[in-house]
N, C-alpha and C. Protein backbone atom coordinates (compact mmCIF):
# COMPACT_ATOMS: atom_id res chain seq x y z
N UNK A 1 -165.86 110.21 93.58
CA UNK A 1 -165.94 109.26 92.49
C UNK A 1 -165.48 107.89 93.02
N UNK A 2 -166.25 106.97 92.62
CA UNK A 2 -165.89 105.53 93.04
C UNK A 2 -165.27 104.58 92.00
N UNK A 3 -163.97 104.93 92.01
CA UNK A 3 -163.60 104.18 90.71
C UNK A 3 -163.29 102.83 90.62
N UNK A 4 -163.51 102.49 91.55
CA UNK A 4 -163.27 100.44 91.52
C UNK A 4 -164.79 100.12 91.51
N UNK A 5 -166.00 100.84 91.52
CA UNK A 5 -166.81 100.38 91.14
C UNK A 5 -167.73 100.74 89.66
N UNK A 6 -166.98 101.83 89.01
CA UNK A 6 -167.16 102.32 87.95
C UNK A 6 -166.41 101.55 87.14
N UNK A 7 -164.69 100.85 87.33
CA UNK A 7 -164.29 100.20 86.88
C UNK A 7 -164.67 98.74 86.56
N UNK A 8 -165.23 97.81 88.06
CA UNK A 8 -165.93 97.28 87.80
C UNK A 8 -167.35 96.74 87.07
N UNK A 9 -167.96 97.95 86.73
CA UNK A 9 -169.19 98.25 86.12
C UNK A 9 -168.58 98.20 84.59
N UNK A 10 -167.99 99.20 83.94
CA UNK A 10 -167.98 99.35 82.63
C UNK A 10 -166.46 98.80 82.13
N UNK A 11 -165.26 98.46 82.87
CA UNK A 11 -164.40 97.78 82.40
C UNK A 11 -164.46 96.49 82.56
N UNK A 12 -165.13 95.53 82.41
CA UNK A 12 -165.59 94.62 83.02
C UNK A 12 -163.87 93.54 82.19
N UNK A 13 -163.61 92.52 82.99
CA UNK A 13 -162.34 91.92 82.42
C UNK A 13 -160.64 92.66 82.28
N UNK A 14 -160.94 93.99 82.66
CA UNK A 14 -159.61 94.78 82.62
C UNK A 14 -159.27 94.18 84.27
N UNK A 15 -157.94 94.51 84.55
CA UNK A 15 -156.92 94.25 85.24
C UNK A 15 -156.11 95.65 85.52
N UNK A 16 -156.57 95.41 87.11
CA UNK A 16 -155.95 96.93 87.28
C UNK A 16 -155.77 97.28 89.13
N UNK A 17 -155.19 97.96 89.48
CA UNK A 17 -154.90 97.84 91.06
C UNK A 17 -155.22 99.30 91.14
N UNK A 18 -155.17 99.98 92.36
CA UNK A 18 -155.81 101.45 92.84
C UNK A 18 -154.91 101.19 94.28
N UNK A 19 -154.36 102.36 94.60
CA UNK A 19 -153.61 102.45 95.67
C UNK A 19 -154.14 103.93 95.83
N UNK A 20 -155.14 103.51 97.21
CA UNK A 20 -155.77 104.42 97.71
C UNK A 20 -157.23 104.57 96.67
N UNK A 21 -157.71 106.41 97.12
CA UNK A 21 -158.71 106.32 95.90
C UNK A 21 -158.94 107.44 95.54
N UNK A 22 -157.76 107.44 94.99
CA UNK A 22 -157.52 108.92 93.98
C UNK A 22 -156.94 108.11 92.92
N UNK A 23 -157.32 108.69 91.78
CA UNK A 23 -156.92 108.52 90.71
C UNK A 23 -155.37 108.04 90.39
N UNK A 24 -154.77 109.13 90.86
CA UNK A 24 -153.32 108.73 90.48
C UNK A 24 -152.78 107.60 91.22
N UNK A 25 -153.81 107.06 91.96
CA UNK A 25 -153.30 105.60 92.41
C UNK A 25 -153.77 104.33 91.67
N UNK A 26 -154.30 104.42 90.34
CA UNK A 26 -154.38 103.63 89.36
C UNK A 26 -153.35 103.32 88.88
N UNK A 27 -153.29 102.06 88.63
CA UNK A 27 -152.27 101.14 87.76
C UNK A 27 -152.68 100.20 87.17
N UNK A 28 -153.16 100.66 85.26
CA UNK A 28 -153.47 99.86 84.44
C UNK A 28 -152.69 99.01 84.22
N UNK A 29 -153.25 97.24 83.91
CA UNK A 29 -152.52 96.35 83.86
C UNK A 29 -153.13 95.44 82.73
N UNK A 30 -154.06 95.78 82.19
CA UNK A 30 -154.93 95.57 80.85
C UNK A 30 -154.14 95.95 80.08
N UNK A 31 -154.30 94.90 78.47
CA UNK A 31 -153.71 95.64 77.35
C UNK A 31 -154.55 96.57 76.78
N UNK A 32 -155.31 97.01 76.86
CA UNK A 32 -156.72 97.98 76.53
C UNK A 32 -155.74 99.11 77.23
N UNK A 33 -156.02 100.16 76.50
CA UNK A 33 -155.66 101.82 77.29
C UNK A 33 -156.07 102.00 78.31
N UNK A 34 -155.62 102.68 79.29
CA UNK A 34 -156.14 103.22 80.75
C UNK A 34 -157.12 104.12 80.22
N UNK A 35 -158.20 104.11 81.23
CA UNK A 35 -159.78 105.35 80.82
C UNK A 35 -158.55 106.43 81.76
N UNK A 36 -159.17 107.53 80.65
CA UNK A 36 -158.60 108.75 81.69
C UNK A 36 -159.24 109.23 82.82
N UNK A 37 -159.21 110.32 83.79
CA UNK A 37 -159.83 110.53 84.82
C UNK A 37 -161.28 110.62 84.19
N UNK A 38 -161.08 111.82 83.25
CA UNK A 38 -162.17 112.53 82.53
C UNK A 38 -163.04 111.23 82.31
N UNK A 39 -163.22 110.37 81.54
CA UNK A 39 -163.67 109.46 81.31
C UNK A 39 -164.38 108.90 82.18
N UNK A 40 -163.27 108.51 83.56
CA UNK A 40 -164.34 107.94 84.91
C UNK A 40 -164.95 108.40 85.35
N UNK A 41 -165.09 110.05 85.33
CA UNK A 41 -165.26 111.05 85.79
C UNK A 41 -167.06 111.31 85.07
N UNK A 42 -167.25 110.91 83.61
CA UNK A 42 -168.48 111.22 82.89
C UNK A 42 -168.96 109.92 82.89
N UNK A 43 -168.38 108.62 83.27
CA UNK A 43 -169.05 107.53 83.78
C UNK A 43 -169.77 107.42 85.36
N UNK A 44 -169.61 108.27 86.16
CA UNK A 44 -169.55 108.06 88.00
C UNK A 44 -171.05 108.20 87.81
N UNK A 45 -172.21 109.49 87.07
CA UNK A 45 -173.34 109.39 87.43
C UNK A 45 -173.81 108.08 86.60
N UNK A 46 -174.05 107.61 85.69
CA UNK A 46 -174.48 106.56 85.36
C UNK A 46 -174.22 104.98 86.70
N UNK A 47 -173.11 105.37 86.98
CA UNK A 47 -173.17 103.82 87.54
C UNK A 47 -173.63 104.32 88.78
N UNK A 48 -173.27 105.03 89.44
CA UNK A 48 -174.24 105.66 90.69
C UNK A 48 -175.51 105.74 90.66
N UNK A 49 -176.17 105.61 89.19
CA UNK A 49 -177.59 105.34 89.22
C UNK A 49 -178.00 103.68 89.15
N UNK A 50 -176.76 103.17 87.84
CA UNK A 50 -177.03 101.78 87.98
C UNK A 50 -177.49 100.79 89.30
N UNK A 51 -176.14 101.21 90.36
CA UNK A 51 -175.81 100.70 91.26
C UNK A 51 -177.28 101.38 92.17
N UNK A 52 -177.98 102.47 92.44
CA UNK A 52 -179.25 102.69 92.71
C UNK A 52 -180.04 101.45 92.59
N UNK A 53 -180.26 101.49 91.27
CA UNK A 53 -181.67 101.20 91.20
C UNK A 53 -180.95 99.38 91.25
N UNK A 54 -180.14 98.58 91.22
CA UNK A 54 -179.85 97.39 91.45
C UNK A 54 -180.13 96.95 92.76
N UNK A 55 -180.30 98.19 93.67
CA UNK A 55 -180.23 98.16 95.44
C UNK A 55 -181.27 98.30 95.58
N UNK A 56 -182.46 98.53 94.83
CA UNK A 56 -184.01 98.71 94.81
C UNK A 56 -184.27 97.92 94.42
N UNK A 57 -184.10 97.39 93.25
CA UNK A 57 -184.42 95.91 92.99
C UNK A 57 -183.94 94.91 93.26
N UNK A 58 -183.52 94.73 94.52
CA UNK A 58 -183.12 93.93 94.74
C UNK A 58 -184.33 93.39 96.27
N UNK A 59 -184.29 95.12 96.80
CA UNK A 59 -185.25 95.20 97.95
C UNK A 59 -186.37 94.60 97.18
N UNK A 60 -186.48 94.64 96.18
CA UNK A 60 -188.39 94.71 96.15
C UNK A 60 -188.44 93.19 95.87
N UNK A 61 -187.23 92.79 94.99
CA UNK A 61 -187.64 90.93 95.48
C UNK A 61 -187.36 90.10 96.05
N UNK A 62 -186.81 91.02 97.22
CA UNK A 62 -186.84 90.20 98.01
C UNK A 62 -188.59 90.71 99.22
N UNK A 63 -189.14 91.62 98.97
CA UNK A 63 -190.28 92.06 99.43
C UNK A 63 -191.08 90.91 98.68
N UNK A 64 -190.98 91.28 97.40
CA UNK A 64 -192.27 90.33 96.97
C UNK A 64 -191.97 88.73 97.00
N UNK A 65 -190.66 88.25 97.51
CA UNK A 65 -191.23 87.12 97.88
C UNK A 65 -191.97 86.70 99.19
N UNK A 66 -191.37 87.29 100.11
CA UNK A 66 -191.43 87.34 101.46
C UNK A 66 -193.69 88.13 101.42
N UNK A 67 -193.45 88.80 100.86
CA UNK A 67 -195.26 89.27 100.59
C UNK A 67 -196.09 89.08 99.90
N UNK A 68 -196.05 89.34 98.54
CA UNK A 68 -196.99 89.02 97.58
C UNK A 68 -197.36 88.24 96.92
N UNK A 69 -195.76 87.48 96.76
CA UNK A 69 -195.78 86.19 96.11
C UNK A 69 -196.69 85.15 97.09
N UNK A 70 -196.79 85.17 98.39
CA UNK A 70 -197.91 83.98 98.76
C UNK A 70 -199.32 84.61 98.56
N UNK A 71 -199.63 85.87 98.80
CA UNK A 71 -200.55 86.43 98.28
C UNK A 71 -201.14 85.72 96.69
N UNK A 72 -200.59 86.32 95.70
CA UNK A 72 -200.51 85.37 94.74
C UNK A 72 -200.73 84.31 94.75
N UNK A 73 -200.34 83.25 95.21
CA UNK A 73 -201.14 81.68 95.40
C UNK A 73 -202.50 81.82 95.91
N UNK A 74 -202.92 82.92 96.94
CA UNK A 74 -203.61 82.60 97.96
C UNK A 74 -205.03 83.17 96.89
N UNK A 75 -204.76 84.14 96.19
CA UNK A 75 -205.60 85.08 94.95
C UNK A 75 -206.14 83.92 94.21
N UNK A 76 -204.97 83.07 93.46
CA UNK A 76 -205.20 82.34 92.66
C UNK A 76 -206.36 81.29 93.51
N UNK A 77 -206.19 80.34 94.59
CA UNK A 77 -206.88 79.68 95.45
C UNK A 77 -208.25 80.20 95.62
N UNK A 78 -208.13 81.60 95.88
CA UNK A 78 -209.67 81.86 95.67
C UNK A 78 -209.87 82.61 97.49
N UNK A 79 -208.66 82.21 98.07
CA UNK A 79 -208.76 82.76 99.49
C UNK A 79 -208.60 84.49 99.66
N UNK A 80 -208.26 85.15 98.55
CA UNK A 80 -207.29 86.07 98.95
C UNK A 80 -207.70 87.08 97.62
N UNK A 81 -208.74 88.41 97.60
CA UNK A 81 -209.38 89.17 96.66
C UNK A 81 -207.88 89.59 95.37
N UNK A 82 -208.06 89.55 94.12
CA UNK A 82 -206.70 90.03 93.37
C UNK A 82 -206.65 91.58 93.54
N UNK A 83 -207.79 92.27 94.54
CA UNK A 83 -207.04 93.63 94.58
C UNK A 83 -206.34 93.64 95.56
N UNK A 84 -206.74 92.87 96.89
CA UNK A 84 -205.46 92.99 98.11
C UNK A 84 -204.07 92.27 97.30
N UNK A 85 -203.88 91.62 96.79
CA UNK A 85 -203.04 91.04 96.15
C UNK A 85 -202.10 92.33 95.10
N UNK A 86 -202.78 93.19 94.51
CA UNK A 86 -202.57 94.28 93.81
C UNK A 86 -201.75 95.46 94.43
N UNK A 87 -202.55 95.49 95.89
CA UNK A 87 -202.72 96.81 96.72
C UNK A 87 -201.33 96.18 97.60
N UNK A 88 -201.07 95.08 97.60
CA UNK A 88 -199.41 94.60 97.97
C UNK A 88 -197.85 94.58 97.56
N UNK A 89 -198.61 94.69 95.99
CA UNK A 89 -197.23 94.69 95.00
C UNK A 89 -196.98 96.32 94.97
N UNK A 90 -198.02 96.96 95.03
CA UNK A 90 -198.02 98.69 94.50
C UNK A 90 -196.86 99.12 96.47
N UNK A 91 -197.95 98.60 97.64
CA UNK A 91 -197.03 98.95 98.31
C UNK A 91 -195.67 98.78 98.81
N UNK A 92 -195.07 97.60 97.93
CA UNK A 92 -193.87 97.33 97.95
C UNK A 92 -193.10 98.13 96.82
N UNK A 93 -193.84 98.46 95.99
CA UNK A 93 -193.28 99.41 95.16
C UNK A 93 -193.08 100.96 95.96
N UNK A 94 -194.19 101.08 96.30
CA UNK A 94 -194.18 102.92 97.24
C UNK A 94 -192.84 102.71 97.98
N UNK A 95 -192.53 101.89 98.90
CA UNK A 95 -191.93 101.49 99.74
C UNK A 95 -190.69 101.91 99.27
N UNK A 96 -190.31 101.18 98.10
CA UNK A 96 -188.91 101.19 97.45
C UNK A 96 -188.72 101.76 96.30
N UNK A 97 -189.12 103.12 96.70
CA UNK A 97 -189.25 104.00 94.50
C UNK A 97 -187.47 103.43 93.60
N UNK A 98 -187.96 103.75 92.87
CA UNK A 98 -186.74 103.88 92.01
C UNK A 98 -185.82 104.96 92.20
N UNK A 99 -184.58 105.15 91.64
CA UNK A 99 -184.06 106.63 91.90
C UNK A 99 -184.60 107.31 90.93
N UNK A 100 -184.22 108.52 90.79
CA UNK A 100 -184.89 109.43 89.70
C UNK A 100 -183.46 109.33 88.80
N UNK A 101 -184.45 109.53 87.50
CA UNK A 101 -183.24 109.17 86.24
C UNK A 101 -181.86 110.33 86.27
N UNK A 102 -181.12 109.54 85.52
CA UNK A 102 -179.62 110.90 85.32
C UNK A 102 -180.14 111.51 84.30
């Protein structure tokens, strides 16, 4: 379980230190209640997916600028057919699937 990034994810504004990375090296410093383990514990697959698919999308735009996006001008111009233009975005997609849902 990654709890400084689960913390970061869904406690967003709490205040809190981790010594080491086990649990019992939490030290809430928020006036909000400490999440219990259990808690971080039924949060870890969600943000492990969040944090997925943020790392995929992140690949793909930076793919489609670097690829398709001049494609795109070049479509629009008249140089460049809109299915190669098509058949660019799909393979930047193959390239970088999504994760599969929780």
């Amino acid at each position: 379980m990654d709890i400084p990034t689960i913390l970061a994810s869904k406690y967003t504004g709490s205040l809190w230190t981790l010594d080491g990375d086990d649990y019992t090296g939490l030290t809430w410093l928020s006036d909000t209640p400490k999440p219990t383990k259990k808690a971080l514990e039924a949060l870890s697959a969600d943000v492990q997916y969040e944090t997925a698919y943020a790392r995929v999308e992140e690949a793909r735009q930076a793919q489609y600028q670097a690829t398709t996006d001049p494609l795109f001008f070049e479509t629009q111009r008249g140089t460049v057919t809109k299915e190669a233009w098509l058949a660019a975005v799909q393979a930047v997609k193959d390239a970088n699937p999504y994760p599969e849902g929780v």
